[in-house]
Protein backbone atom coordinates (compact mmCIF):
# COMPACT_ATOMS: atom_id res chain seq x y z
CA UNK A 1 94.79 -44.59 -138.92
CA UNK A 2 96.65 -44.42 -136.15
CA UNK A 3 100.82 -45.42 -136.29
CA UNK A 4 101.45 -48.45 -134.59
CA UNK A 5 104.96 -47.45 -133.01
CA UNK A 6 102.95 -44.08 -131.20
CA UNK A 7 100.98 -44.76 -128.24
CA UNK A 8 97.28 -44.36 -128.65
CA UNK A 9 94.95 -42.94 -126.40
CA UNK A 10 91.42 -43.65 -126.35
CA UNK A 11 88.80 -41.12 -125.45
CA UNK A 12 85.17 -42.73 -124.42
CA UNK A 13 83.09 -39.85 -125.30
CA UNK A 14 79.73 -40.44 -126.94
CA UNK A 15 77.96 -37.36 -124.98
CA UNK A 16 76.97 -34.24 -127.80
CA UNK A 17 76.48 -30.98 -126.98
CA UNK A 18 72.91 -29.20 -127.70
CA UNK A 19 73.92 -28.69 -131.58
CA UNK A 20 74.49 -32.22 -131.94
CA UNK A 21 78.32 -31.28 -132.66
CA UNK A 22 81.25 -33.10 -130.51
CA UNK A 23 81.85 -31.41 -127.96
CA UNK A 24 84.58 -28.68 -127.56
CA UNK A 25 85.95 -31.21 -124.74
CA UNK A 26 86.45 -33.69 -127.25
CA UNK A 27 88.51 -30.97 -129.90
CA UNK A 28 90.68 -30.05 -127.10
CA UNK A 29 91.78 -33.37 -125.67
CA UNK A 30 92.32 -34.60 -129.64
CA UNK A 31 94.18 -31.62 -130.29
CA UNK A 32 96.65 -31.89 -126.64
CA UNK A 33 97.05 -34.90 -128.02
CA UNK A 34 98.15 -34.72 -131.58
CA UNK A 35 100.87 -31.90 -130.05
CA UNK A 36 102.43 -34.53 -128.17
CA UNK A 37 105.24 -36.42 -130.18
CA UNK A 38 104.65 -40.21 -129.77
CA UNK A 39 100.88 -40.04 -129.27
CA UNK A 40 97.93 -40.77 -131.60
CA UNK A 41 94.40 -40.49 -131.17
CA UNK A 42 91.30 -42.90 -130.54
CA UNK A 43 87.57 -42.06 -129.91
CA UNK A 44 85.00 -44.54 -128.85
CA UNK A 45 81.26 -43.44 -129.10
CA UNK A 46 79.50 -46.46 -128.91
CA UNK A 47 80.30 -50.19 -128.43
CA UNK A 48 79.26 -52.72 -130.86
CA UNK A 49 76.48 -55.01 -129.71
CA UNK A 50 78.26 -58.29 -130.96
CA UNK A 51 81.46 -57.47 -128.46
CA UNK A 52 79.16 -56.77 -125.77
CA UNK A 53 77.19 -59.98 -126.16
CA UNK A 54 81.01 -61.62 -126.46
CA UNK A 55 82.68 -59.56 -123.82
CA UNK A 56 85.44 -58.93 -126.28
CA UNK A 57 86.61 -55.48 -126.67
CA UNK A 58 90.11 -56.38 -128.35
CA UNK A 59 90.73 -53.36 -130.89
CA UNK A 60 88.67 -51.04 -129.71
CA UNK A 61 90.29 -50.01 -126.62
CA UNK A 62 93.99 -48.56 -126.34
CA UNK A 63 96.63 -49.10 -123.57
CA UNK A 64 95.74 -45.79 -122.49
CA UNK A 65 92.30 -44.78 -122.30
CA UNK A 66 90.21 -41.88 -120.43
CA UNK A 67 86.95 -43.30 -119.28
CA UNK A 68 84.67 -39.94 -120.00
CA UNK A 69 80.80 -41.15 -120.39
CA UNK A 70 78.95 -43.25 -123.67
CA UNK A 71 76.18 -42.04 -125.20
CA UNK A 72 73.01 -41.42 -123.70
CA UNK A 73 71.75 -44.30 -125.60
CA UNK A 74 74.04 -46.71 -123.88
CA UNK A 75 73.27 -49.15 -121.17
CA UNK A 76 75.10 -48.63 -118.05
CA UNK A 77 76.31 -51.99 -117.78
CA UNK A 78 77.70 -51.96 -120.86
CA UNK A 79 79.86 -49.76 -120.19
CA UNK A 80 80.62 -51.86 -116.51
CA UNK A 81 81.12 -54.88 -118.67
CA UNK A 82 83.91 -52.90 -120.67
CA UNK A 83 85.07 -51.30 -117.90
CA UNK A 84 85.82 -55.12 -116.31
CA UNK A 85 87.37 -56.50 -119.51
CA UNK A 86 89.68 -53.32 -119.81
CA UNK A 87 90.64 -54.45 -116.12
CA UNK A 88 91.17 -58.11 -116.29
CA UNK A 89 93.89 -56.93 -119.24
CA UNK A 90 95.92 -55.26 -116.43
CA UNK A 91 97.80 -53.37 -118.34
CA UNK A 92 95.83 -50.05 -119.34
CA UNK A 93 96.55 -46.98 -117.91
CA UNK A 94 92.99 -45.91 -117.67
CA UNK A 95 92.16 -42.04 -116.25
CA UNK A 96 88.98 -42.90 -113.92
CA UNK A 97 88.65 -46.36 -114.08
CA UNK A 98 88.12 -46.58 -110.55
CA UNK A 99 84.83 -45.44 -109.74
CA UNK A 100 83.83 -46.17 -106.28
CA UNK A 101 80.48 -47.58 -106.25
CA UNK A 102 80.30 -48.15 -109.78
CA UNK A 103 80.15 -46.01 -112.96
CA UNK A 104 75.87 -45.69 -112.34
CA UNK A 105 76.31 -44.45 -108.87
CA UNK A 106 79.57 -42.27 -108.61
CA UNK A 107 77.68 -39.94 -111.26
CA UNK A 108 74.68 -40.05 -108.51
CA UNK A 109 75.14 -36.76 -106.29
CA UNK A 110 73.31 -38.49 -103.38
CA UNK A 111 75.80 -41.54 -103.44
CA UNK A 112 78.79 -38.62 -103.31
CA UNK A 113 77.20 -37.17 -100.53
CA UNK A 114 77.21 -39.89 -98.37
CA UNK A 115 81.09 -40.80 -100.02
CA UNK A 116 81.50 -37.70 -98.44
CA UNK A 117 79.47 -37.98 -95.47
CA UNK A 118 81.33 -40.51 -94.17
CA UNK A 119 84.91 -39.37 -94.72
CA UNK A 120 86.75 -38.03 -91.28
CA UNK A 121 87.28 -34.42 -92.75
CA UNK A 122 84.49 -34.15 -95.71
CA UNK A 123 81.80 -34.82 -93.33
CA UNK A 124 82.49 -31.29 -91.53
CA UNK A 125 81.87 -29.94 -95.35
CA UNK A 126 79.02 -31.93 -96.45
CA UNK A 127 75.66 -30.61 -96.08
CA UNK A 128 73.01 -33.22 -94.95
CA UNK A 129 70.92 -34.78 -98.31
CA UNK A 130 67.70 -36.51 -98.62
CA UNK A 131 66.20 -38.82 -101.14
CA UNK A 132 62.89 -37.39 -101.86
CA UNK A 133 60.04 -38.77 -104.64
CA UNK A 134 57.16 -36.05 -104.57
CA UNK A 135 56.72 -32.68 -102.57
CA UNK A 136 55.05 -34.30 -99.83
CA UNK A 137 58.29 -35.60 -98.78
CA UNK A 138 59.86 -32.11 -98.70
CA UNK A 139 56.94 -31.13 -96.56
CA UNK A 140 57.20 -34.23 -93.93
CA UNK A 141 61.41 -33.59 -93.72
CA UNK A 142 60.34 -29.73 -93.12
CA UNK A 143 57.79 -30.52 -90.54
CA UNK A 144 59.69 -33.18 -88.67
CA UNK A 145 62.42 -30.53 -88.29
CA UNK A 146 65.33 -31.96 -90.59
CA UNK A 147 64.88 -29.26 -92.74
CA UNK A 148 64.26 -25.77 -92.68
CA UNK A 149 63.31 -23.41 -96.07
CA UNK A 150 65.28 -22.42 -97.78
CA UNK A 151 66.14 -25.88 -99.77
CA UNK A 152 67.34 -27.00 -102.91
CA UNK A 153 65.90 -29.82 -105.26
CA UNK A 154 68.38 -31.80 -107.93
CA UNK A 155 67.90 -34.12 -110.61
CA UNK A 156 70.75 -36.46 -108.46
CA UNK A 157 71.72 -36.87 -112.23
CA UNK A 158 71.87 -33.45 -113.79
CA UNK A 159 74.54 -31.51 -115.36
CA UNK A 160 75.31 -27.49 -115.73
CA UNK A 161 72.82 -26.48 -113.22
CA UNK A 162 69.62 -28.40 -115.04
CA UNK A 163 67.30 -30.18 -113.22
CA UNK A 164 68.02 -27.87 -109.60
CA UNK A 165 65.70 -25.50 -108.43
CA UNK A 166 65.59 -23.66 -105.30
CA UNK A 167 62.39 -23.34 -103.00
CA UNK A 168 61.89 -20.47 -100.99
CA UNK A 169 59.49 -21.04 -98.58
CA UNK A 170 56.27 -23.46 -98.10
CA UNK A 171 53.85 -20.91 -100.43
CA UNK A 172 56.93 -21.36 -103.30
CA UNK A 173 56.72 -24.81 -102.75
CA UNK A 174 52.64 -25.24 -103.70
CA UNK A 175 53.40 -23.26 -106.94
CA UNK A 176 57.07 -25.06 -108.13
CA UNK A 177 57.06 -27.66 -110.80
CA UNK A 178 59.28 -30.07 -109.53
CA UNK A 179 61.69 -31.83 -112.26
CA UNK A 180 60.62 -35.41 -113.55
CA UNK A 181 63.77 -37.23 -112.41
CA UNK A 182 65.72 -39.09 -109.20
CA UNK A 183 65.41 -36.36 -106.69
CA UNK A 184 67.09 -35.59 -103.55
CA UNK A 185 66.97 -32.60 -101.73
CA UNK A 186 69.64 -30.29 -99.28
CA UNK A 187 69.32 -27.59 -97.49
CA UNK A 188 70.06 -24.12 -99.37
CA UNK A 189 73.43 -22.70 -98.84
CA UNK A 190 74.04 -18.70 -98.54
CA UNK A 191 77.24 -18.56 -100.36
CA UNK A 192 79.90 -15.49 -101.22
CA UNK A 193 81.58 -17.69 -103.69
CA UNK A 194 81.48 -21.58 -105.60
CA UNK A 195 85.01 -22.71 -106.65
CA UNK A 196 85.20 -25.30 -109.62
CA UNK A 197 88.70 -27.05 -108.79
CA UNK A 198 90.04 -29.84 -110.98
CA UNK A 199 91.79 -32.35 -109.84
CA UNK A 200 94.30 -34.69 -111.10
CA UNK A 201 96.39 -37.58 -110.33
CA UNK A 202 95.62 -36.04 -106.57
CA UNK A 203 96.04 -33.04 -107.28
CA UNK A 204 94.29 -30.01 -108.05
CA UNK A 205 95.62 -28.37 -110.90
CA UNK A 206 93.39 -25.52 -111.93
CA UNK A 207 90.49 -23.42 -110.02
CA UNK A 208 88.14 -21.06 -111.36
CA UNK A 209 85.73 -18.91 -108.59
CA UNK A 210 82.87 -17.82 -109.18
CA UNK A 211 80.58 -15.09 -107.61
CA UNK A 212 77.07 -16.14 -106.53
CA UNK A 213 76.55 -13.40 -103.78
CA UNK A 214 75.71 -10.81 -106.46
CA UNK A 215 73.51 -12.55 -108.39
CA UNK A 216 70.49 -11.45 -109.61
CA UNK A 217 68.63 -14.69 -109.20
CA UNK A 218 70.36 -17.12 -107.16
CA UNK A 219 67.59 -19.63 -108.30
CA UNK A 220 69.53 -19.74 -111.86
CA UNK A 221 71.67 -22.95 -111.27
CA UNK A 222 72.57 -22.76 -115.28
CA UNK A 223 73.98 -19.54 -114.17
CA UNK A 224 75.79 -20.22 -111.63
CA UNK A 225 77.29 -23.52 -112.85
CA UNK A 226 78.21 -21.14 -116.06
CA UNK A 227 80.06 -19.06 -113.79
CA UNK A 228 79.27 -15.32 -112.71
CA UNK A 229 81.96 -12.93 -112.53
CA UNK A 230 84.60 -15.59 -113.31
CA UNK A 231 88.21 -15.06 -111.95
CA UNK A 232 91.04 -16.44 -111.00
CA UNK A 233 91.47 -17.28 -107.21
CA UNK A 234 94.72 -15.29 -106.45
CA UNK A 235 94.73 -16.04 -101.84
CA UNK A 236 96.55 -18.49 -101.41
CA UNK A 237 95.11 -19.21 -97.88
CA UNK A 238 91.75 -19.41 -99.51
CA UNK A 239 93.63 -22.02 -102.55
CA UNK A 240 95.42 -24.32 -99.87
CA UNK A 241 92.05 -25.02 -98.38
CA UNK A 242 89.49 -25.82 -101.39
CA UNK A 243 92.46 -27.65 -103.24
CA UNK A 244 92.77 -29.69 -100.02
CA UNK A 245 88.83 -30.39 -99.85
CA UNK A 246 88.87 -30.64 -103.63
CA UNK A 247 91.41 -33.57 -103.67
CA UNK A 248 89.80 -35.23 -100.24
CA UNK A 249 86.27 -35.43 -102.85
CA UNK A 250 88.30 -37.28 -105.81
CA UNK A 251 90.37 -39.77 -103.64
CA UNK A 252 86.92 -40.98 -101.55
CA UNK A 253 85.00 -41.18 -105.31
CA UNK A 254 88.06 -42.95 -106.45
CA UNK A 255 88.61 -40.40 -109.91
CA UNK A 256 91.97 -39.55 -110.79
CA UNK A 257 90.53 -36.99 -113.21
CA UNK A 258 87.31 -34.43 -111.74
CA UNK A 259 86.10 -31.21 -111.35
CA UNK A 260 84.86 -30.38 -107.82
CA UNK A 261 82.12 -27.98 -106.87
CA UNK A 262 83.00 -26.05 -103.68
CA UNK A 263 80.83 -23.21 -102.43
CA UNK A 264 81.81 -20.84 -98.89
CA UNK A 265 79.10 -20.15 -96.77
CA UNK A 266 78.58 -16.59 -96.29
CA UNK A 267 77.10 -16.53 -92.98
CA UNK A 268 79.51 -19.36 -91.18
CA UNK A 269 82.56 -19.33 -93.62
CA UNK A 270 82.74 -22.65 -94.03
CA UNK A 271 83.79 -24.45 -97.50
CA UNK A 272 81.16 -26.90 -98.34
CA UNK A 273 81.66 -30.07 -100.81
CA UNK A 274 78.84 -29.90 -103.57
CA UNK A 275 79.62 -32.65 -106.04
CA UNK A 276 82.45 -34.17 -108.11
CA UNK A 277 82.09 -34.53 -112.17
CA UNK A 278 83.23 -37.61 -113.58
CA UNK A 279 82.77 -36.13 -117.44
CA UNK A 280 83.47 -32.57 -115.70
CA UNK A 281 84.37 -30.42 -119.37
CA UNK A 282 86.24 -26.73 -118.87
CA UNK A 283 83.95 -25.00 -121.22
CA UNK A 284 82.79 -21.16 -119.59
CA UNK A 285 86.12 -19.90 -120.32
CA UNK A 286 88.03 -21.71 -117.96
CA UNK A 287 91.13 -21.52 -119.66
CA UNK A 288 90.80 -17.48 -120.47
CA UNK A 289 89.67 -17.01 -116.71
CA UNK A 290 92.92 -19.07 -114.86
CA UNK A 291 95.47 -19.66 -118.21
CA UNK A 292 95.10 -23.46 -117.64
CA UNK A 293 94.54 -26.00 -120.30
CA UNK A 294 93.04 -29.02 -118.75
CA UNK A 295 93.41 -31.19 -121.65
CA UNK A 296 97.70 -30.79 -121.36
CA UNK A 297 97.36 -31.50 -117.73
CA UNK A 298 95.28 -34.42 -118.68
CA UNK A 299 97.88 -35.52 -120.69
CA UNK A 300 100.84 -34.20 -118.46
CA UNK A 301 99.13 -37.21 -116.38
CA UNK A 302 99.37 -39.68 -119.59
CA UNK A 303 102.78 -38.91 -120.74
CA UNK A 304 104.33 -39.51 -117.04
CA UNK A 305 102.13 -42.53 -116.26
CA UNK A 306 103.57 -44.36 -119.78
CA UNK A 307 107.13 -43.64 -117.99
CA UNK A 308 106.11 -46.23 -115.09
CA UNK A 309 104.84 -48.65 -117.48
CA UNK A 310 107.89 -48.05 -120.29
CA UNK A 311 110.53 -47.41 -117.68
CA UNK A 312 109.75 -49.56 -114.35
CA UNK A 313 108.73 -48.41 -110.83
CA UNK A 314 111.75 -46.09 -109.98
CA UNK A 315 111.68 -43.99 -113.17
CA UNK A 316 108.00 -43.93 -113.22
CA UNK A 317 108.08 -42.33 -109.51
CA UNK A 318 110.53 -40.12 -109.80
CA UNK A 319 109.15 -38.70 -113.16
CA UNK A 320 105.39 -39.02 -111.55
CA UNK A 321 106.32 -36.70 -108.35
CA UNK A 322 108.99 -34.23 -109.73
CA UNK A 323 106.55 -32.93 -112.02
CA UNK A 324 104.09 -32.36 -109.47
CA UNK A 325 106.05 -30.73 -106.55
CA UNK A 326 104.95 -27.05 -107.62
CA UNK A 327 101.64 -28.15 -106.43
CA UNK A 328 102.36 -28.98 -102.75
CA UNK A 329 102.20 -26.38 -100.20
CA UNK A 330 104.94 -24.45 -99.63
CA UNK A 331 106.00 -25.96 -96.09
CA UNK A 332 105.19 -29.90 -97.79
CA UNK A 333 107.07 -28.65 -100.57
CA UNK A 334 110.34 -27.53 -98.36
CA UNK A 335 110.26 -30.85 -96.13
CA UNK A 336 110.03 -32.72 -99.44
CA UNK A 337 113.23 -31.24 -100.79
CA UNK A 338 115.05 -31.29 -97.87
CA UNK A 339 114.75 -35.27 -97.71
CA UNK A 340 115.23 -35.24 -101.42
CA UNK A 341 118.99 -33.25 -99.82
CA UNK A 342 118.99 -35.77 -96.75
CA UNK A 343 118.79 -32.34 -95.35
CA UNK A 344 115.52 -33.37 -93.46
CA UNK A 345 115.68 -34.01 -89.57
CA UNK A 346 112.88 -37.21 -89.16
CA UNK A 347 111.72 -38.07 -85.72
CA UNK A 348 111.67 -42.45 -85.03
CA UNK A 349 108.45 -44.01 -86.66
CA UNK A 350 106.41 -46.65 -84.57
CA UNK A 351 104.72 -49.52 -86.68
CA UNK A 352 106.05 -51.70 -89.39
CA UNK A 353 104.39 -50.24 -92.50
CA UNK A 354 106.17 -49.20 -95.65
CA UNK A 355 105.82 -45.42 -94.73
CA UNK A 356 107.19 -45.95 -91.05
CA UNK A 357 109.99 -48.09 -92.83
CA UNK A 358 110.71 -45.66 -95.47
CA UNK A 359 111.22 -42.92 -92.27
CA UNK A 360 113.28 -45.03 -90.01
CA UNK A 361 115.48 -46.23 -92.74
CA UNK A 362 116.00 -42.59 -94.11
CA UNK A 363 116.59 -41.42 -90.55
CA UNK A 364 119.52 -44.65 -90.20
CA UNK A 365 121.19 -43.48 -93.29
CA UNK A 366 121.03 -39.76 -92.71
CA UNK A 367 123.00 -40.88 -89.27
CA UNK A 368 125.47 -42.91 -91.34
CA UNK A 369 124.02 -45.97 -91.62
CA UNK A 370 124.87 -48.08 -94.59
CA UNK A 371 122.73 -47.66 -97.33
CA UNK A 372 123.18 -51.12 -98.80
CA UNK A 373 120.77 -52.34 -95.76
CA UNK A 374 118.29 -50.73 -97.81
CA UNK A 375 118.14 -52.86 -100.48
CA UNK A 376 115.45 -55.70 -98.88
CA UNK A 377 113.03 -52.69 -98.19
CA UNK A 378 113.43 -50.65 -101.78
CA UNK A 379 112.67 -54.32 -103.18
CA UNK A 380 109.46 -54.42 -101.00
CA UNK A 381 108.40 -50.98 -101.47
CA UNK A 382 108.59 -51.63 -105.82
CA UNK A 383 106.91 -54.94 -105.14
CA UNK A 384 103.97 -52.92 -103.50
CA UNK A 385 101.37 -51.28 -105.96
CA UNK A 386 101.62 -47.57 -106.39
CA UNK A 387 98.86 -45.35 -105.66
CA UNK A 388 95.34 -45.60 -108.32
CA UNK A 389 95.68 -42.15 -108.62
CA UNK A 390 99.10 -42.16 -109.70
CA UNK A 391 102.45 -42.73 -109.65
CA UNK A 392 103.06 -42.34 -105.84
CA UNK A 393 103.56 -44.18 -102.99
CA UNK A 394 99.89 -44.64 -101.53
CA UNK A 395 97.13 -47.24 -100.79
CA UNK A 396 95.80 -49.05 -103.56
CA UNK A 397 92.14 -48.58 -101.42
CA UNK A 398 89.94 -45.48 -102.77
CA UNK A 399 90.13 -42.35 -100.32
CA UNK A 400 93.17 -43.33 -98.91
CA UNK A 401 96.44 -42.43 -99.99
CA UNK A 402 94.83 -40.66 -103.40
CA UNK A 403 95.82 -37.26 -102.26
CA UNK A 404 99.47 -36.19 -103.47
CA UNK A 405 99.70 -33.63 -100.35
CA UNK A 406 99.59 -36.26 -97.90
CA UNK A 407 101.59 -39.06 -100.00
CA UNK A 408 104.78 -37.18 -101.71
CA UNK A 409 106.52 -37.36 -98.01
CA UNK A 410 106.71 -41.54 -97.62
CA UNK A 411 107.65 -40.97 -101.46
CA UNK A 412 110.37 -38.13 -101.42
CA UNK A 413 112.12 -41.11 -98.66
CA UNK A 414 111.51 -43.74 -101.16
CA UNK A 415 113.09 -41.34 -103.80
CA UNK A 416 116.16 -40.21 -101.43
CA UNK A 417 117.02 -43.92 -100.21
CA UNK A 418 116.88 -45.39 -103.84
CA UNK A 419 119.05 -42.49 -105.33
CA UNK A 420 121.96 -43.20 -102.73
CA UNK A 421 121.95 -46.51 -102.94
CA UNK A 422 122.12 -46.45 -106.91
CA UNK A 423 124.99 -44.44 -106.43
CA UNK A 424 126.93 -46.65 -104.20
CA UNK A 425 126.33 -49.42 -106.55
CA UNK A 426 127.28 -47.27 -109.64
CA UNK A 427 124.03 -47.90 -111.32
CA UNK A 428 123.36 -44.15 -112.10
């Protein structure tokens, strides 16, 4: 029984493993937990039929909750109609409880690819997808010339590499069983490496590559999604680049919490966006391979989003983007502590939105303007909802503003503005 005065979080987690045993997922986010002072721990598996039928969920969901996946068993708009009261209640801090297009179609890999499609910089990373229903439509796509062997078919709902299989050429094809589910097919890419980057709060906090060059059947997608010849990415070229496609995939599928699928192409060296995973678990020795425990970053997240609803906006921020500096870029990282400094030379910013505000009024100050001006826009800015993805300064709309990298900078002003003015007026 959980202690009232602790803050509770709820894990919706009703998936098993093969044994029929919770999950190892579930052990490690209950146990991150439990080592936190102030927290308790809640797991929903299933939801009782009479608070569906009522649309009452009162006691069975936390002010804090991480929105993994219900049993199989479960309807999918069950979960939507929890999902909507846990919303209307406005004030859970729920870890994806944004789901663009829904919780049914965000776990659809065709629906990502087209989130991804259309995005301005994904859709140089995307490879083209097609719905398919029997192997006649692989041959018409092949003959019509908008696909060439070789090509890979998913399950559009399959985990760990099940349900994909890889077809060779148009003899391979005659002989293939093709898996009983919602297909879709892509072309087959010649990779070096796969990256499995997870990302949270916008931004990516732990990658694991993984060889698929060397392997001896590149047809084994359980394999591969296992990980062959795990290590720990050490270039930091190669690290700026899939974190920055990595967190570009969770702000456009609206998750604050995923683990992105990345593969290089071997022949053109370009980084390709496979999927996001909504319910993505770190099992395959994730931690061993990279020293990262995704359940305390998970709850890194937790603990410094209950400061912005305990505290208020300012505290909340502040707390929100200190902790998360180490992950910027080194050159995003120096501009942000040289405005932090008002060390920071800022060039005039046309347009009247908050960010071209924030700028211009940093820039005035930093001149010698008088910081009590301020106080009209640092009311505005806490009036204006912080980013879904976390506590930053960012659109409220999924795919924009979700990414840390390209946030923290409107934010470090915000930051800088408010911590002068408090000063003048003795408040800290």
């Amino acid at each position: 029984m959980a202690t009232k005065s602790k803050k509770i979080l709820t894990l919706v987690e009703g998936r098993r493993s093969k044994t029929n045993i919770p999950s190892h997922t579930v052990d490690d986010i209950r146990d991150a937990v439990e080592r936190r002072e102030g927290w308790d721990f809640s797991l929903v598996k299933i939801l009782d039929d009479t608070k569906v039928a009522m649309c009452d969920f009162d006691g069975v969901f936390s002010d804090y909750i991480i929105w993994r996946d219900f049993a199989p068993e479960m309807e999918t708009v069950n979960a939507a109609r929890a999902m909507e009261w846990i919303d209307k209640q406005g004030n859970a801090v729920v870890m994806n409880g944004h789901y663009v297009g829904g919780r049914l179609y965000n776990s659809d890999k065709f629906f990502q690819a087209g989130l991804f499609g259309i995005d301005d910089e994904l859709k140089f990373n995307t490879p083209l997808a097609y719905l398919i229903k029997s192997k006649d439509d692989i041959k018409k796509l092949v003959a019509e010339k908008k696909l060439s062997y070789p090509v890979v078919v998913k399950d559009r709902f399959g985990t760990t590499g099940q349900g994909i299989v890889l077809i060779a050429n148009a003899e391979h094809l005659e002989r293939v069983k093709l898996p009983v589910a919602r297909l879709m097919v892509m072309p087959y890419i010649y990779g070096d490496f796969e990256w499995r980057v997870f990302v949270i709060g916008g931004c990516a906090v732990g990658v694991m590559k993984k060889d698929v060059e060397n392997l001896e059947n590149p047809g084994d997608f359980e394999l591969r999604s296992a990980g062959f010849n795990r290590a720990k990415e050490e270039d930091p070229t190669v690290l700026e680049k899939i974190n920055h496609i990595a967190c570009r995939m969770a702000a456009v599928c609206g998750l604050e919490y995923t683990g992105c699928d990345i593969i290089r192409g071997k022949v053109d060296g370009n980084y390709y966006a496979l999927e996001t995973n909504n319910t993505a678990g770190w099992q395959n020795q994730f931690f061993e391979t990279t020293g990262v425990n995704m359940a305390d970053k998970m709850m890194d997240w937790f603990d410094d989003m209950a400061v912005l609803k305990e505290k208020g906006f300012y505290e909340g921020v502040k707390t929100f983007t200190m902790n998360r500096i180490n992950y910027l870029p080194s050159p995003v990282r120096e501009k942000f502590e040289k405005i932090l400094a008002f060390e920071a030379d800022v060039d005039e910013a046309s347009g009247n939105d908050i960010e071209a505000m924030l700028a211009n009024k940093y820039r005035e100050i930093k001149a010698g303007g008088d910081v009590v001006t301020a106080k009209a826009l640092l009311d505005e800015v806490e009036r204006t909802p912080l980013c879904w993805a976390g506590n930053f300064i960012g659109s409220s709309i999924h795919g924009r503003g979700g990414i840390f990298e390209e946030q923290c900078i409107p934010t470090a002003y915000y930051l800088a503005i408010r911590e002068k003015y408090d000063k003048i007026q003795g408040t800290n």
